[in-house]
Protein backbone atom coordinates (compact mmCIF):
# COMPACT_ATOMS: atom_id res chain seq x y z
CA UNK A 1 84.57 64.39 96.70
CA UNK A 2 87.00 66.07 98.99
CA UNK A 3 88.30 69.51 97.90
CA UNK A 4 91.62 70.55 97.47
CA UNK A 5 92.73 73.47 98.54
CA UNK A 6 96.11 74.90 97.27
CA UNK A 7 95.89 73.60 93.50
CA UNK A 8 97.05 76.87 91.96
CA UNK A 9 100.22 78.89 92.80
CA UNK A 10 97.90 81.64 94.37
CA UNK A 11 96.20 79.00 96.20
CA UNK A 12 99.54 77.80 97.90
CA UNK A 13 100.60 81.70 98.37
CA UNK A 14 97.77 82.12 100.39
CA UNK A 15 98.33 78.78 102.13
CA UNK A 16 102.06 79.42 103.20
CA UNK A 17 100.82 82.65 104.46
CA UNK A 18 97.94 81.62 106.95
CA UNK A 19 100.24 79.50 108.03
CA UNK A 20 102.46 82.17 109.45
CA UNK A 21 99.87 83.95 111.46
CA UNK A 22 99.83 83.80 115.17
CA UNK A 23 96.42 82.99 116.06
CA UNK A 24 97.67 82.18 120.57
CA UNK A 25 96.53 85.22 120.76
CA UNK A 26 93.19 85.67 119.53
CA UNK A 27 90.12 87.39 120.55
CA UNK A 28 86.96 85.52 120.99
CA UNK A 29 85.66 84.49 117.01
CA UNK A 30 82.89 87.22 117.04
CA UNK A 31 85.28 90.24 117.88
CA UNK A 32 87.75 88.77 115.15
CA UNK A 33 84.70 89.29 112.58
CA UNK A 34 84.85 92.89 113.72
CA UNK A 35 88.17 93.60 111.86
CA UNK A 36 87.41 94.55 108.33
CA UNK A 37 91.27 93.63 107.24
CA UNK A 38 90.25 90.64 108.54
CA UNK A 39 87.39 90.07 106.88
CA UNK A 40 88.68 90.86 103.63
CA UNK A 41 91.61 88.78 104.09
CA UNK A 42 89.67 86.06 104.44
CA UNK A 43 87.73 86.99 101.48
CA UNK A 44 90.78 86.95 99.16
CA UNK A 45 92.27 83.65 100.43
CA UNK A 46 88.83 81.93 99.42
CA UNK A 47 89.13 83.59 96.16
CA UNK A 48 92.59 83.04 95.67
CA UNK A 49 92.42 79.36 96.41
CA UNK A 50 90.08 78.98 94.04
CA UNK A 51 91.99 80.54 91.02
CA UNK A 52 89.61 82.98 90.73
CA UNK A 53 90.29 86.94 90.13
CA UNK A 54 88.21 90.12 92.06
CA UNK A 55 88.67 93.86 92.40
CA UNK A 56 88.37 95.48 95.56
CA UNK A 57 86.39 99.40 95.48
CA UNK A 58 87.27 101.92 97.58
CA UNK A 59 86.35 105.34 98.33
CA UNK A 60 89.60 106.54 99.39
CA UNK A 61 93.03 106.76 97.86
CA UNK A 62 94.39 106.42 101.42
CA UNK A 63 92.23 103.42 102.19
CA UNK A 64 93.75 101.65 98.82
CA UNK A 65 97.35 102.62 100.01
CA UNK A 66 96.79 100.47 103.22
CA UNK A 67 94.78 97.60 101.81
CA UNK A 68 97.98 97.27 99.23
CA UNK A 69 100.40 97.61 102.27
CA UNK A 70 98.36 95.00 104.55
CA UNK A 71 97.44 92.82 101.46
CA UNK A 72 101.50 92.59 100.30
CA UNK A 73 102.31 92.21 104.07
CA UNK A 74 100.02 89.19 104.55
CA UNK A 75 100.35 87.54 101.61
CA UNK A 76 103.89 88.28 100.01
CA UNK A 77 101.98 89.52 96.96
CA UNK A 78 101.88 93.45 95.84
CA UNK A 79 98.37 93.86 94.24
CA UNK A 80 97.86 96.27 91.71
CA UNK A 81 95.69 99.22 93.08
CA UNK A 82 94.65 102.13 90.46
CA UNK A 83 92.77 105.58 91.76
CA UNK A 84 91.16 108.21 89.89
CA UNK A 85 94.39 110.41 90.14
CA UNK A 86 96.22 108.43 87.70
CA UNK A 87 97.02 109.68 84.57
CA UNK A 88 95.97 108.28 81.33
């Protein structure tokens, strides 16, 4: 049986914005691996496709700042991103 990707609305988000990315100029595929946004990206559509849910750890406040910016960027969709500084 064939799967389809897209069924959810997160799925299709994810779909319509792959589809916008410029891949004519691309590095060879084992320097693209190298790109941890990348990476990650590419992580999220497969779980996103799926319907599924995940949480992303980070050391850093800054490093959760920019994975929100590149995530919203990439995908239309502003994820929510807690750090330890937050009050109750």
């Amino acid at each position: 049986m064939a799967h389809k990707y897209g069924k959810t609305w997160w799925g299709q988000q994810w779909l319509n914005a792959l589809e916008k990315i410029d891949y004519s100029n691309r590095l060879p595929r084992g320097r693209n691996y190298a790109s941890k946004a990348q990476l990650l990206l590419s992580l999220l559509y497969n779980v996103l496709i799926n319907g599924e849910k995940t949480l992303i750890f980070t050391q850093y406040k800054e490093m959760g700042y920019l994975l929100t910016r590149i995530i919203q960027e990439q995908t239309g969709l502003l994820p929510l991103f807690l750090h330890g500084g937050l009050s109750r």
